[in-house]
C-alpha atoms as a PDB file:
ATOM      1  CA  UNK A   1     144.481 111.065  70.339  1.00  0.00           C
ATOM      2  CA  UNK A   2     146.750 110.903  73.445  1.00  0.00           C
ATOM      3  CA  UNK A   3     149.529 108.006  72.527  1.00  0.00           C
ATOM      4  CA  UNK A   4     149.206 104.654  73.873  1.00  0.00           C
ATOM      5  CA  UNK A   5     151.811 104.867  76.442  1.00  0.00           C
ATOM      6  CA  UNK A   6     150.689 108.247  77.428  1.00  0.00           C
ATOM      7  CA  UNK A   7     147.528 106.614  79.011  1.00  0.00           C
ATOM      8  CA  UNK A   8     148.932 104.064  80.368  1.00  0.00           C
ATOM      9  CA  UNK A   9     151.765 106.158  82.462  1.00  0.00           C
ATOM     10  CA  UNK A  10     148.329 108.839  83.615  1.00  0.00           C
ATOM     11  CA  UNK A  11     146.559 105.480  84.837  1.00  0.00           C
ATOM     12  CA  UNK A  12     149.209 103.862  86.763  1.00  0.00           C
ATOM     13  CA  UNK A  13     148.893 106.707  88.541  1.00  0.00           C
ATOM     14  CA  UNK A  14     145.339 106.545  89.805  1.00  0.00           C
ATOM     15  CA  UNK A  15     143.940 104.339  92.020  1.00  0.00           C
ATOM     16  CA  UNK A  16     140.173 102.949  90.829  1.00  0.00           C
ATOM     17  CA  UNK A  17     137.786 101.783  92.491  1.00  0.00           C
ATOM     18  CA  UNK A  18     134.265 100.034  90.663  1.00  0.00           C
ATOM     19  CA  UNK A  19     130.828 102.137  91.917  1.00  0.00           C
ATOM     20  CA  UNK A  20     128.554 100.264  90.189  1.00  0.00           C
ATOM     21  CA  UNK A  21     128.409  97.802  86.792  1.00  0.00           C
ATOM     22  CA  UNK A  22     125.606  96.699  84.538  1.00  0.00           C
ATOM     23  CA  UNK A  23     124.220  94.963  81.727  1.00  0.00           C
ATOM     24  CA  UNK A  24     121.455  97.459  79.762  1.00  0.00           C
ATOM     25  CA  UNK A  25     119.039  96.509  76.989  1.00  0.00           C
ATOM     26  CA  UNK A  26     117.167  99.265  75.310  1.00  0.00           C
ATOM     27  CA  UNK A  27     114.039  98.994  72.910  1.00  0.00           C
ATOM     28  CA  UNK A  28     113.984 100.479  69.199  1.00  0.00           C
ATOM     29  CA  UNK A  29     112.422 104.165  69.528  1.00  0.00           C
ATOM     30  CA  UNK A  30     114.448 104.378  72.869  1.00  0.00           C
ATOM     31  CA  UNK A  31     115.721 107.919  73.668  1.00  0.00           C
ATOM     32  CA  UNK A  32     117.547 109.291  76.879  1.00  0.00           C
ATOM     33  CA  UNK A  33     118.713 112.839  77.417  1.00  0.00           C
ATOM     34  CA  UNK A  34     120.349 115.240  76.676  1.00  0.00           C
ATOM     35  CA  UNK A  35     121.187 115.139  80.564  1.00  0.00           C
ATOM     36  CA  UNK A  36     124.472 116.006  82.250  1.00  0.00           C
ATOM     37  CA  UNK A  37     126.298 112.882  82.934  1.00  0.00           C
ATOM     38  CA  UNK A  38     127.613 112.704  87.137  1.00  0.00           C
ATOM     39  CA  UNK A  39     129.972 110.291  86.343  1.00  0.00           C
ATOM     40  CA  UNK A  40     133.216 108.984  85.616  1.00  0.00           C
ATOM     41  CA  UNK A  41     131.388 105.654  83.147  1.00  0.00           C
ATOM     42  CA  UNK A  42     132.938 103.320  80.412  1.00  0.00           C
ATOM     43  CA  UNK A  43     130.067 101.683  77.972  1.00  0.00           C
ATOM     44  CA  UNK A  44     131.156  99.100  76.030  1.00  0.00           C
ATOM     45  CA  UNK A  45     128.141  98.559  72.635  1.00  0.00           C
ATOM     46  CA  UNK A  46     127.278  94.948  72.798  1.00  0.00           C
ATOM     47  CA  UNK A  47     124.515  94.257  70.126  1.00  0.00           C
ATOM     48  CA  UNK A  48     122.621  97.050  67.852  1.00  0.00           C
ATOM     49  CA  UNK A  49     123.188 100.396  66.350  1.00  0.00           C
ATOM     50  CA  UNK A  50     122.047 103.998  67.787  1.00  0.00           C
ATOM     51  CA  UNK A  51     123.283 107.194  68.036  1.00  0.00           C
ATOM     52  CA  UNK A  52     125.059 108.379  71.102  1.00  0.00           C
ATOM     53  CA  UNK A  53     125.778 112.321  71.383  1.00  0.00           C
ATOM     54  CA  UNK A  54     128.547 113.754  73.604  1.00  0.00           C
ATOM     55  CA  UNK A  55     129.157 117.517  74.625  1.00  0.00           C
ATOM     56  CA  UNK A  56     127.238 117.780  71.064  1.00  0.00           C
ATOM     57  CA  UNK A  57     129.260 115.196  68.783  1.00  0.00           C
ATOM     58  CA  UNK A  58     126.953 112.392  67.603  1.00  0.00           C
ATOM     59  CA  UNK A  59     128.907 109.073  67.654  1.00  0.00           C
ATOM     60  CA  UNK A  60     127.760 106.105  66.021  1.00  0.00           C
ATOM     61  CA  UNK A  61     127.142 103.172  68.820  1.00  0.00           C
ATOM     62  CA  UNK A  62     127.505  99.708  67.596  1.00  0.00           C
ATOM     63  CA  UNK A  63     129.332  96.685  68.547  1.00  0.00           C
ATOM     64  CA  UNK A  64     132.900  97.433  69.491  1.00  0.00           C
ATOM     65  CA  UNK A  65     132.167 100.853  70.341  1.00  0.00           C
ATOM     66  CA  UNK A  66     133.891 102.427  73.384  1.00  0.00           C
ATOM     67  CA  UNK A  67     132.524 105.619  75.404  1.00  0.00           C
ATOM     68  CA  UNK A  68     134.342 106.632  77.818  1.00  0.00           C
ATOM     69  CA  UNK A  69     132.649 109.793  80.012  1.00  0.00           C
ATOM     70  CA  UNK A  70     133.317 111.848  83.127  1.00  0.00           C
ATOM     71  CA  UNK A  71     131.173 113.988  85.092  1.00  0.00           C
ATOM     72  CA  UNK A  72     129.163 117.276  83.173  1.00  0.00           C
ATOM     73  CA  UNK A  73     129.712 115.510  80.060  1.00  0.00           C
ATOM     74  CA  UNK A  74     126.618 116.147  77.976  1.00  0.00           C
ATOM     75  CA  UNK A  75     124.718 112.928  76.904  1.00  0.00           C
ATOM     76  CA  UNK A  76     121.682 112.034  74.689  1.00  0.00           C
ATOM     77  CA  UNK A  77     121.218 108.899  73.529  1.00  0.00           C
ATOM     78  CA  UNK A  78     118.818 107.533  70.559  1.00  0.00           C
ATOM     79  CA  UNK A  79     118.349 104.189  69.714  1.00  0.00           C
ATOM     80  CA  UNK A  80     116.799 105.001  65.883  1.00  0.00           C
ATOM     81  CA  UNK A  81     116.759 101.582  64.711  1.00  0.00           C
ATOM     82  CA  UNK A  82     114.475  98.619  64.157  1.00  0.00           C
ATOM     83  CA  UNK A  83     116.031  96.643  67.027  1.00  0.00           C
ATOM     84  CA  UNK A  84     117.083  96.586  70.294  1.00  0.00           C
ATOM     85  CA  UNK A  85     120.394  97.547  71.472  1.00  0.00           C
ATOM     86  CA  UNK A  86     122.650  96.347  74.513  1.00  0.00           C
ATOM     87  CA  UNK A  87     125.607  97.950  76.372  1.00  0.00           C
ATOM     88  CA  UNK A  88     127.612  96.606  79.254  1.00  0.00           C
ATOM     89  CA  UNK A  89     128.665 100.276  81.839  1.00  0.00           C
ATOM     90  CA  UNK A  90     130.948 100.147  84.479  1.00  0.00           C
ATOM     91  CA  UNK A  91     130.764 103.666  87.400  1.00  0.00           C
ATOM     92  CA  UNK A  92     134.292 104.189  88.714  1.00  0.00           C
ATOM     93  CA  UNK A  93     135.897 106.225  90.576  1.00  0.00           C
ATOM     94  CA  UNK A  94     139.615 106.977  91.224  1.00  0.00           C
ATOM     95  CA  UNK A  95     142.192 109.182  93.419  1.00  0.00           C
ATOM     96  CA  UNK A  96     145.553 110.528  92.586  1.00  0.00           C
ATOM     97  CA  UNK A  97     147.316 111.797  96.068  1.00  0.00           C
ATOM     98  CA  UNK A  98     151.220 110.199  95.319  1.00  0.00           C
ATOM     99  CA  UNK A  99     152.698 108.117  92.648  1.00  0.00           C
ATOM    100  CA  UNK A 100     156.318 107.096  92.491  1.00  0.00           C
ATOM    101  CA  UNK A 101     158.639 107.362  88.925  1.00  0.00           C
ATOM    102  CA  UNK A 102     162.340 106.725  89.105  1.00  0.00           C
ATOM    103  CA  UNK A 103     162.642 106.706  92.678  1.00  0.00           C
ATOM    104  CA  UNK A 104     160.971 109.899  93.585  1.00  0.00           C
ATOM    105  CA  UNK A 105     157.169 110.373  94.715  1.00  0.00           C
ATOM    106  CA  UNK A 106     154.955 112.741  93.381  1.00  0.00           C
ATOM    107  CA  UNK A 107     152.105 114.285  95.258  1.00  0.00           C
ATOM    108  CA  UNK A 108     149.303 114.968  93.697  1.00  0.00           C
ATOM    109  CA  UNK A 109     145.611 116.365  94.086  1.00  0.00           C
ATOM    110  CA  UNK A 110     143.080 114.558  92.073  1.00  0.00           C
ATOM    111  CA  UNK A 111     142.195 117.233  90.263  1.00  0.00           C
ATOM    112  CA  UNK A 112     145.470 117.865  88.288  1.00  0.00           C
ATOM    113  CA  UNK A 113     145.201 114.413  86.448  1.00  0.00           C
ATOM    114  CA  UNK A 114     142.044 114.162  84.832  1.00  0.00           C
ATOM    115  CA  UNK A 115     141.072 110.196  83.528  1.00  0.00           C
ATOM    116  CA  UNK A 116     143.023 110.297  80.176  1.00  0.00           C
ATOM    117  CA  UNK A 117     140.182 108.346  78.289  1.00  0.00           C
ATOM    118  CA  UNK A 118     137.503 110.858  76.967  1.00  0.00           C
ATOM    119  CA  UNK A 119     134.882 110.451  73.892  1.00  0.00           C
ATOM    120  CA  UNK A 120     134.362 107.314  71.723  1.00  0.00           C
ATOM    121  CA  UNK A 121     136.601 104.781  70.474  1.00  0.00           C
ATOM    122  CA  UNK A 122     136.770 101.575  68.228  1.00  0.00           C
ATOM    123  CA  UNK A 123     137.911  98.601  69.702  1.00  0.00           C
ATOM    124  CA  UNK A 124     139.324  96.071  67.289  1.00  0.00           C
ATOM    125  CA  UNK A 125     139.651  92.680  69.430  1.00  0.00           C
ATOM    126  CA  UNK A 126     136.156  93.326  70.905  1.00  0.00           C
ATOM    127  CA  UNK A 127     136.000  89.430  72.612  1.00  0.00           C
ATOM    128  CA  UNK A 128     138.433  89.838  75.854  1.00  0.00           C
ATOM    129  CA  UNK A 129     137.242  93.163  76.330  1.00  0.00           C
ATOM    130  CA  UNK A 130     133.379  92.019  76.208  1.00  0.00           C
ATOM    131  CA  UNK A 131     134.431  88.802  78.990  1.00  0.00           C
ATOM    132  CA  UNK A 132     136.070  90.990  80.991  1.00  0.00           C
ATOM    133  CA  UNK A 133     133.093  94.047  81.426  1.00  0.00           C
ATOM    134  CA  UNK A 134     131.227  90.645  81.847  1.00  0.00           C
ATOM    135  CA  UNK A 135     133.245  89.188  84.724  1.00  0.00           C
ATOM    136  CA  UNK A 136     133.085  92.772  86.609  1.00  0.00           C
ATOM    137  CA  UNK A 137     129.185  92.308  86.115  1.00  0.00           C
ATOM    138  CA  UNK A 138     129.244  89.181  87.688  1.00  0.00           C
ATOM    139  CA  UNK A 139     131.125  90.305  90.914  1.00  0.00           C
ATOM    140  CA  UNK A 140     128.762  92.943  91.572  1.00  0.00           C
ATOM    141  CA  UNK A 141     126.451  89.990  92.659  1.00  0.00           C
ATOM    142  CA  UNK A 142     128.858  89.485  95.768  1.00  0.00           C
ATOM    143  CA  UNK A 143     129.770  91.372  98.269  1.00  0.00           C
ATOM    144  CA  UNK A 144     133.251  91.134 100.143  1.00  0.00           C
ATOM    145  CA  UNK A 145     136.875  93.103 100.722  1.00  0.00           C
ATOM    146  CA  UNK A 146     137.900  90.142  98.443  1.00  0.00           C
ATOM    147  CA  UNK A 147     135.486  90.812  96.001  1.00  0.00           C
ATOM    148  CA  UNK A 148     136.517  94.670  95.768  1.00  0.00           C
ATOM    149  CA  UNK A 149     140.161  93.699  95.037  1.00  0.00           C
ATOM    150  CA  UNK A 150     138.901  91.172  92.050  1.00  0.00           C
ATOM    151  CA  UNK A 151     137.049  94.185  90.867  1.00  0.00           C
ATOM    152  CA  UNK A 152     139.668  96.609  90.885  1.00  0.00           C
ATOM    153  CA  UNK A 153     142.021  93.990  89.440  1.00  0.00           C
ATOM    154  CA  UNK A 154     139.683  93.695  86.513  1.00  0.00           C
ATOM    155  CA  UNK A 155     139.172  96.712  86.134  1.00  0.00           C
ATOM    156  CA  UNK A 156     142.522  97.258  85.405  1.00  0.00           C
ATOM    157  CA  UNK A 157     142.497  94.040  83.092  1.00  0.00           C
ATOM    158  CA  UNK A 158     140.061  96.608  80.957  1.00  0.00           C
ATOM    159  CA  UNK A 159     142.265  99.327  80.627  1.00  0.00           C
ATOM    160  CA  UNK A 160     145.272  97.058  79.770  1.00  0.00           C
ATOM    161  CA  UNK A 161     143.100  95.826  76.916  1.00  0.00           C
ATOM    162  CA  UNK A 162     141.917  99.136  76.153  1.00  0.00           C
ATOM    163  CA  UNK A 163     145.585 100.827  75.563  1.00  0.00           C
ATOM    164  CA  UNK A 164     146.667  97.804  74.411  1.00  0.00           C
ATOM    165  CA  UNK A 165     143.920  97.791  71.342  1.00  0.00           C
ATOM    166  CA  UNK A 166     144.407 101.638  70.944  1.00  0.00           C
ATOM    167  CA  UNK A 167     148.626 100.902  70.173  1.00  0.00           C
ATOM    168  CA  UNK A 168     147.660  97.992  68.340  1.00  0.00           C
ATOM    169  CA  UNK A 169     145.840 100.287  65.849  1.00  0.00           C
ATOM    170  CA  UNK A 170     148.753 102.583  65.301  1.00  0.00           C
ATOM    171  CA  UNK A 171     150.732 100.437  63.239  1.00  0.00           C
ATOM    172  CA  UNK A 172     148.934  97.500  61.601  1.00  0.00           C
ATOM    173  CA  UNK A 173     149.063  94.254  59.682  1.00  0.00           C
ATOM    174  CA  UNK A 174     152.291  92.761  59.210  1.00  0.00           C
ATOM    175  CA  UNK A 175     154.310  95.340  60.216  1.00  0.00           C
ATOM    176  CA  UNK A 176     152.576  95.655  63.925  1.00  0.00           C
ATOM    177  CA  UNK A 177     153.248  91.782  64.281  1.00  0.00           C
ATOM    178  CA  UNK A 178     156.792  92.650  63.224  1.00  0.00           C
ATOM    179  CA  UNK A 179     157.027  95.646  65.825  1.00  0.00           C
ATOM    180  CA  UNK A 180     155.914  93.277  67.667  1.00  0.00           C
ATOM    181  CA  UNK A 181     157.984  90.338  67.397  1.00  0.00           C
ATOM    182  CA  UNK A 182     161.434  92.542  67.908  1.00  0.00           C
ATOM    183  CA  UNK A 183     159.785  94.102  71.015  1.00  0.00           C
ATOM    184  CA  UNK A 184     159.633  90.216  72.535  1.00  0.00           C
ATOM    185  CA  UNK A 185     163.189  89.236  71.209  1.00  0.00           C
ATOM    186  CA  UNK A 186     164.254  92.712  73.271  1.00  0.00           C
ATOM    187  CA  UNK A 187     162.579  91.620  76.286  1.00  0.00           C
ATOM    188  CA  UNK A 188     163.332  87.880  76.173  1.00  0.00           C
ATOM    189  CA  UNK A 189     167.208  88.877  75.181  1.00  0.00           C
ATOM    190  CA  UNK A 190     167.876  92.080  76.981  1.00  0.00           C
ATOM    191  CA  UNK A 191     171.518  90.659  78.310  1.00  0.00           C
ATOM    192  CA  UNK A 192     172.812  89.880  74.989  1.00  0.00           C
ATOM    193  CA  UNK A 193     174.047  92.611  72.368  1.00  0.00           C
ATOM    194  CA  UNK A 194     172.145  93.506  69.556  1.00  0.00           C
ATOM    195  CA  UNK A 195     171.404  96.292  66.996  1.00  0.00           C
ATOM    196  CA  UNK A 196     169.364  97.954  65.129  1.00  0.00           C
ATOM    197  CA  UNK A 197     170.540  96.677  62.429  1.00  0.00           C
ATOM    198  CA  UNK A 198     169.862  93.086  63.472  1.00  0.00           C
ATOM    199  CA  UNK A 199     166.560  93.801  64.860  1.00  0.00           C
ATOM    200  CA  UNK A 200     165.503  95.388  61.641  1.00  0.00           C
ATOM    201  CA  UNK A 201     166.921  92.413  59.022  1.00  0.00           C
ATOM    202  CA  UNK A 202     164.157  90.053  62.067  1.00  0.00           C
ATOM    203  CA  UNK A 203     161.574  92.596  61.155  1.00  0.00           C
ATOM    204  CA  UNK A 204     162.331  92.480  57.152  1.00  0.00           C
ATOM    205  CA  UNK A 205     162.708  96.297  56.730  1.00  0.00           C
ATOM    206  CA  UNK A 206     165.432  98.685  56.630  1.00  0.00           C
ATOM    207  CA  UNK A 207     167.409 100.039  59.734  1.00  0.00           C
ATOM    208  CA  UNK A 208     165.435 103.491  58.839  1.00  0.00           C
ATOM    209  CA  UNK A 209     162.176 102.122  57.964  1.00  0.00           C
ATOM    210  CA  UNK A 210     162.223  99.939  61.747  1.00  0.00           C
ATOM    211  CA  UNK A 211     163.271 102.997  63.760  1.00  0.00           C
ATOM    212  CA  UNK A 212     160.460 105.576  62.042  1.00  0.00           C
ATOM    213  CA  UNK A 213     158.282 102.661  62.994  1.00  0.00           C
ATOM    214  CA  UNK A 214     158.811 101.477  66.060  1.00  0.00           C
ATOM    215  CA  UNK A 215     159.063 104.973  68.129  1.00  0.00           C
ATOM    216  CA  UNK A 216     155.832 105.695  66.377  1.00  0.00           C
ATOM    217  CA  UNK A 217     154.475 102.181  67.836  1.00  0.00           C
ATOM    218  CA  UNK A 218     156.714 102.205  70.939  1.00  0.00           C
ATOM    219  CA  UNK A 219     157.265 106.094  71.722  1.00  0.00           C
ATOM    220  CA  UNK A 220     160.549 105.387  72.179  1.00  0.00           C
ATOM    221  CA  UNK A 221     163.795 104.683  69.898  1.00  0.00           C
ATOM    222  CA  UNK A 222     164.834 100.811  69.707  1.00  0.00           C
ATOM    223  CA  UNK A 223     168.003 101.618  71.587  1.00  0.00           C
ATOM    224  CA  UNK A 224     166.028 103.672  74.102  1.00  0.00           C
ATOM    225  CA  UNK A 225     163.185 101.174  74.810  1.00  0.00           C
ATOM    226  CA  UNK A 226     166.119  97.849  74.781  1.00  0.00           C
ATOM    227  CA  UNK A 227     168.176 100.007  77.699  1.00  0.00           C
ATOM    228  CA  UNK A 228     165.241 100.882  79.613  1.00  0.00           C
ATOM    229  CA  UNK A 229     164.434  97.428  79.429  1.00  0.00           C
ATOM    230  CA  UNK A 230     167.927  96.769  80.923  1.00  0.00           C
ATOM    231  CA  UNK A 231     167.461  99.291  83.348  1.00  0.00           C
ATOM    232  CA  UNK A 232     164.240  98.275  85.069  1.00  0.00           C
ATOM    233  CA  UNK A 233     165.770  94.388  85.184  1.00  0.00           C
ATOM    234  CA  UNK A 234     168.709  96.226  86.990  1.00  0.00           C
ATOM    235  CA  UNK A 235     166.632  97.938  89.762  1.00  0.00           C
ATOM    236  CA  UNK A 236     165.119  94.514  90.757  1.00  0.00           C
ATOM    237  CA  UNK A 237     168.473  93.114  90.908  1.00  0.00           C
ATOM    238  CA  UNK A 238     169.795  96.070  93.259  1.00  0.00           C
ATOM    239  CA  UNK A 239     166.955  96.351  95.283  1.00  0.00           C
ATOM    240  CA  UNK A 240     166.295  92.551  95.809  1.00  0.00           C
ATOM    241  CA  UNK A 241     170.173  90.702  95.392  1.00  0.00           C
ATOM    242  CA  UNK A 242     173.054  91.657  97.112  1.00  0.00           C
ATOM    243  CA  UNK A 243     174.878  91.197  93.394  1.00  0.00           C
ATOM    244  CA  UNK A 244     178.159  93.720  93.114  1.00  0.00           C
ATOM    245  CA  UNK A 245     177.543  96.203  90.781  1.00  0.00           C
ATOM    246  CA  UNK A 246     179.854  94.368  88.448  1.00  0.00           C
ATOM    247  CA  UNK A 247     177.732  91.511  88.210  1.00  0.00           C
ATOM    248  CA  UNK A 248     174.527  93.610  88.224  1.00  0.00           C
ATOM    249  CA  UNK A 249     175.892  95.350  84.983  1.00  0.00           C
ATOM    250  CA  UNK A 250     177.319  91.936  83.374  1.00  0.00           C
ATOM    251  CA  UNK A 251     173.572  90.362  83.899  1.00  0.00           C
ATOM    252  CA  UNK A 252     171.867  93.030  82.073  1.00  0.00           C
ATOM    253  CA  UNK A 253     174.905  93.305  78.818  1.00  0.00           C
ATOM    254  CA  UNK A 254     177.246  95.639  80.306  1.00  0.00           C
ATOM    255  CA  UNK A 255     180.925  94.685  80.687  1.00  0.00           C
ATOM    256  CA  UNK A 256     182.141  98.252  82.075  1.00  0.00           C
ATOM    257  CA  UNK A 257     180.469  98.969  84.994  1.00  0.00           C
ATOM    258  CA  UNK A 258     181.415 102.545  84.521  1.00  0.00           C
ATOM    259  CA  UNK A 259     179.479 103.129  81.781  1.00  0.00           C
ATOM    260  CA  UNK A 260     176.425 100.955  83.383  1.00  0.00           C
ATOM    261  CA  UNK A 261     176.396 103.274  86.206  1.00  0.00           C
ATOM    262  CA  UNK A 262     176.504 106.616  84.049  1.00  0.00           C
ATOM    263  CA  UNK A 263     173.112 105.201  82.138  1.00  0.00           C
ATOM    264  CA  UNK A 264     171.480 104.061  85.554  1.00  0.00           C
ATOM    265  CA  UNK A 265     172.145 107.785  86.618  1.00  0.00           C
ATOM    266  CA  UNK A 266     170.785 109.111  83.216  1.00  0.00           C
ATOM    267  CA  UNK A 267     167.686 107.061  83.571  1.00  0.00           C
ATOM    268  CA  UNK A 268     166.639 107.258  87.121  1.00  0.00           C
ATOM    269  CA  UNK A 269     168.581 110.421  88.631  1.00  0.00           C
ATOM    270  CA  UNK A 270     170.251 108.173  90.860  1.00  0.00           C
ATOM    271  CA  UNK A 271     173.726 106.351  90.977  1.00  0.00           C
ATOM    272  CA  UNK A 272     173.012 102.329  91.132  1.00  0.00           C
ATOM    273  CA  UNK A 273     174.240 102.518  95.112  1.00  0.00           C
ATOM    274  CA  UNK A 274     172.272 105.362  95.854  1.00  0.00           C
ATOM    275  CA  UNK A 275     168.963 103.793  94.476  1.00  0.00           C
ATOM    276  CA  UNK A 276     169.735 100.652  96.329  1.00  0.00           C
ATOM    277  CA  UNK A 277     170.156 102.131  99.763  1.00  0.00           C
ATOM    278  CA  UNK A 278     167.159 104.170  98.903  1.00  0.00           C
ATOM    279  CA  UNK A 279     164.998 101.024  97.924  1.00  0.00           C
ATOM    280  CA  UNK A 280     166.076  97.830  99.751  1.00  0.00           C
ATOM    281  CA  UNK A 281     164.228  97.162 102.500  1.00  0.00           C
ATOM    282  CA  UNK A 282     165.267  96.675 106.421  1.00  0.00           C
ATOM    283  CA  UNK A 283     165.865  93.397 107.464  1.00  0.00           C
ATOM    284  CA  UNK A 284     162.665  93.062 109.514  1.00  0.00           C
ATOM    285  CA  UNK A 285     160.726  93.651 105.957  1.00  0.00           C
END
């Protein structure tokens, strides 16, 4: 499966917008398909058990269950048991023509980023995820340019949940809430000097043992993830203060605003003046 933080960096590139959304009931002995699907479609299983069948792999659809498909998928779908079943669908589309990283747009057709969600998945904190297909639902019975935005915003609410499950499910139990717990100490603390070390004694595990597991939770060493933390709080401050860079690299734990300016290069390709001129905007907004 495509990591966590793979999806979400694909989808912060797109731009969605919500076609259609739904509420479906089915009877037992219901069967649909095999048809080709002309449609990029989330289902989210709500109540019952059938068999859902994509580009020829049968999935099992109960509560929980996640399909995500995109147009000429292959779909069949058999409700085989005694009951009914139900599944919430939202229809979206979405456009990729320029996205910005590190200071530098990308342009893009929408046809080199395909929607990184593809095939069936198991969502663990089902509840959120099931009020949040529901408030989409509920929109659709307005109409309105402010109604489209709530939509949209939603819909990204569902894919937040969605990754956010997915990583959840990487590392589990005790040690995710651990993961979990440093990660919020980093971001609540990212001024103040800390190590590995110290981050692994507030996780109860060994210095080895926290770094194997957190770049397999985070993608990213604890060192790595704490300066890009640093690094992002340092682009607001240069774009929106006019701080020196001395007290820009003090705010965010670096005495020597040398070395501060060396990492800000590393991590964005630009020197902390450069990115500033480059990203501050005129005086007439």
């Amino acid at each position: 499966m495509t990591k966590p933080w793979e999806l979400m960096r694909d989808m912060n590139r797109m731009n969605f917008k919500i076609m259609l959304a739904g509420h479906s009931q089915k009877p037992a002995g219901w069967r649909n398909g095999p048809y080709a699907h002309r449609f990029h479609s989330l289902w989210l299983m709500s109540k019952g058990k059938a068999t859902f069948v994509l580009n020829g792999t049968a999935y099992a659809a109960e509560p929980g269950k996640l399909f995500a498909l995109a147009p000429g998928m292959v779909v069949e779908r058999i409700n085989e048991g005694e009951g009914p079943i139900e599944f919430f669908f939202i229809r979206f589309a979405y456009a990729v023509s320029a996205f910005e990283e590190d200071g530098s747009w990308t342009f893009a057709d929408d046809g080199e980023l395909p929607f990184p969600l593809s095939g069936s998945y198991s969502m663990q904190n089902i509840p959120p995820l099931l009020n949040a297909f529901e408030q989409v639902l509920e929109l659709t019975k307005h109409r309105g340019q402010i109604v489209q935005m709530r939509q949209r915003i939603l819909f990204l609410d569902i894919l937040t949940l969605i990754v956010s499950d997915l990583r959840s499910q990487i590392v589990t139990g005790h040690t995710n809430a651990m993961i979990e717990t440093t990660i919020d100490y980093m971001v609540g603390h990212y001024a103040e000097n800390m190590t590995v070390e110290e981050l692994a004694k507030m996780a109860g595990m060994s210095s080895s043992h926290y770094s194997r597991l957190f770049k397999k939770y985070a993608s990213a060493s604890p060192i790595h993830y704490l300066t890009q933390l640093r690094m992002d709080r340092a682009k607001e401050l240069l774009i929106l203060s006019d701080y020196k860079l001395k007290a820009v690299a003090q705010s965010i734990g670096y005495e020597d605003e040398l070395y501060f300016s060396r990492l800000f290069k590393k991590f964005t390709g630009q020197s902390p003046s450069q990115y500033a001129k480059t990203h501050k905007a005129a005086p007439n907004g």
